[in-house]
Protein backbone atom coordinates (compact mmCIF):
# COMPACT_ATOMS: atom_id res chain seq x y z
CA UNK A 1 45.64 86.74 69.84
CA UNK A 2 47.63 83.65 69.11
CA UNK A 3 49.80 82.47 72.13
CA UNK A 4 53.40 81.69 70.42
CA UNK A 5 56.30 79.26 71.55
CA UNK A 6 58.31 81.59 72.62
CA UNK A 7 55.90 83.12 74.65
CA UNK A 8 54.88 79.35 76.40
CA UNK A 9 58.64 79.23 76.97
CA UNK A 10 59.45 82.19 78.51
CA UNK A 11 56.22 81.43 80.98
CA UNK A 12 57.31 78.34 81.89
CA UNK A 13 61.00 79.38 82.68
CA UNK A 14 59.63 82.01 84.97
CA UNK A 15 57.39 79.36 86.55
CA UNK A 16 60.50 77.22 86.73
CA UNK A 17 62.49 79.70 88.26
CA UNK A 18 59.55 80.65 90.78
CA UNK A 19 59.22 76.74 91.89
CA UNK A 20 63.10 76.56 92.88
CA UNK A 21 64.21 75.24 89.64
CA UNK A 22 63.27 71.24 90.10
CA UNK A 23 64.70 68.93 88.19
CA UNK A 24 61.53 67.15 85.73
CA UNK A 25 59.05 69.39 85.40
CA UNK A 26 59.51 70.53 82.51
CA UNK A 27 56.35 69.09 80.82
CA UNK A 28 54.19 70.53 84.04
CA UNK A 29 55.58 73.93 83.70
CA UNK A 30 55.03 74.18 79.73
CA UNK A 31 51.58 72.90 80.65
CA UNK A 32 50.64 75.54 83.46
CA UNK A 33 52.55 78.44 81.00
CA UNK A 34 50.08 77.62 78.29
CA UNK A 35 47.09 77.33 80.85
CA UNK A 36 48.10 81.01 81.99
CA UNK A 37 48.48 82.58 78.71
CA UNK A 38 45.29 80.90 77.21
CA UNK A 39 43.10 82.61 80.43
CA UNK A 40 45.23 85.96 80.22
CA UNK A 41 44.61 85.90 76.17
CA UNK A 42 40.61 85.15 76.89
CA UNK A 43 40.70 87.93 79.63
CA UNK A 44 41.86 90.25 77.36
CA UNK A 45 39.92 89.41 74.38
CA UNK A 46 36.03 88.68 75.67
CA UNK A 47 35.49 86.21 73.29
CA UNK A 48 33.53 83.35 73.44
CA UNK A 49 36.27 80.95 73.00
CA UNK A 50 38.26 82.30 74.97
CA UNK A 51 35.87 82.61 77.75
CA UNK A 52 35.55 78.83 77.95
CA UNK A 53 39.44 78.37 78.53
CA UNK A 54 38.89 81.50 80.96
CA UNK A 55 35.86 79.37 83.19
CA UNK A 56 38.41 75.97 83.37
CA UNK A 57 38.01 75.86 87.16
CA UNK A 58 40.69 73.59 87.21
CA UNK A 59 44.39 74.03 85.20
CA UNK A 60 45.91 71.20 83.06
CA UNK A 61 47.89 68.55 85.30
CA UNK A 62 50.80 66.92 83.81
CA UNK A 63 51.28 63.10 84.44
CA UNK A 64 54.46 62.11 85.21
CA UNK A 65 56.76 59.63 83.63
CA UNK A 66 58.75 57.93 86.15
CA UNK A 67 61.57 55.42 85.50
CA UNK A 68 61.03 52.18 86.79
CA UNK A 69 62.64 49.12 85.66
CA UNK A 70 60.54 46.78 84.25
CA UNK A 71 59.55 43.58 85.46
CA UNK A 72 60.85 40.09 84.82
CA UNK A 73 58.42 37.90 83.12
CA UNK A 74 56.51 35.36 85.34
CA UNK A 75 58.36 32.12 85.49
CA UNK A 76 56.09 29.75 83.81
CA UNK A 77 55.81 26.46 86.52
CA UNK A 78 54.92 24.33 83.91
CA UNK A 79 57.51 25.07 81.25
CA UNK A 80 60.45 22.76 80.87
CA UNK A 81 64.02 24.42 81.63
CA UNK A 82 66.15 25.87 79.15
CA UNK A 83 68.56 22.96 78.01
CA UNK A 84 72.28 24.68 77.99
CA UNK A 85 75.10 22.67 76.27
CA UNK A 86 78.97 23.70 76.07
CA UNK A 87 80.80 24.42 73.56
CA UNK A 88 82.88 21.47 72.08
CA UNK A 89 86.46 22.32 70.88
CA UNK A 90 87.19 20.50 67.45
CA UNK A 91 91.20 21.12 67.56
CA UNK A 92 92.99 19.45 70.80
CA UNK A 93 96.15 21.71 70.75
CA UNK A 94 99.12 21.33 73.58
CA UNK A 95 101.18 23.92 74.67
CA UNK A 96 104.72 23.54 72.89
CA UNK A 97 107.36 21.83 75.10
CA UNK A 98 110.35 23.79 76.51
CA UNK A 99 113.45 23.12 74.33
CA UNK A 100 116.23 21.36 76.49
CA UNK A 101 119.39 22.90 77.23
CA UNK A 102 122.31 21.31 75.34
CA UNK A 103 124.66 22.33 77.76
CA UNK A 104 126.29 20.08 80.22
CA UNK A 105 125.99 20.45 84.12
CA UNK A 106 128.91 20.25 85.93
C-alpha cells in the first residue's frame, strides 16, 4: 500500500497535537508520521520490503535548523584600513539674505 500526503499529514498533526503543539517541529513530526505509517504499512503487508522499514530499531531524527546570526569575518591584522574620503560639494550656495524693512523707526 502506498502511504499518501495526506495521510503523512494527518499523522503528523495528531503527533503535533499529542506533543503540546510546539512551535518548529514541523519537519520532526512529518518525519516520525512517515516512520509510523511505513512500519504500520509493512505490518500489515508481510513483505519483504516492508519488513526492513518494520526492523529500523531506531526512527528517523530530524536535524534542526536553528537561526543564528552569522559571524563577522576575521579582521585581517595585516590588511591596510579602508581609506574613507568625504564628499566634496562643487556649488558653494548661501542662504538668501533677509530683505530690509523700508519703513522708518520712530
Amino acid at each position: 500500500m502506498e502511504i499518501t500526503e495526506e495521510q503523512i499529514r494527518n499523522r503528523a498533526y495528531e503527533i503535533w497535537e499529542r506533543e503540546g503543539q510546539p512551535h518548529g517541529r514541523n519537519l520532526e513530526h512529518w518525519l516520525q508520521a512517515h516512520w509510523e505509517l511505513m512500519n504500520e504499512s509493512a505490518a500489515k503487508n508481510g513483505s519483504a520490503e516492508a519488513g526492513k522499514a518494520a526492523d529500523a530499531s531506531e526512527k528517523p531524527k530530524a536535524t534542526r535548523r536553528t537561526t543564528k546570526a552569522k559571524a563577522a569575518p576575521a579582521a585581517n591584522a595585516d590588511a591596510a584600513p579602508a581609506k574613507t574620503t568625504k564628499a566634496k560639494s562643487t556649488t558653494t550656495t548661501k542662504a538668501p539674505a533677509k530683505p530690509r524693512s523700508t519703513t522708518k523707526k520712530a
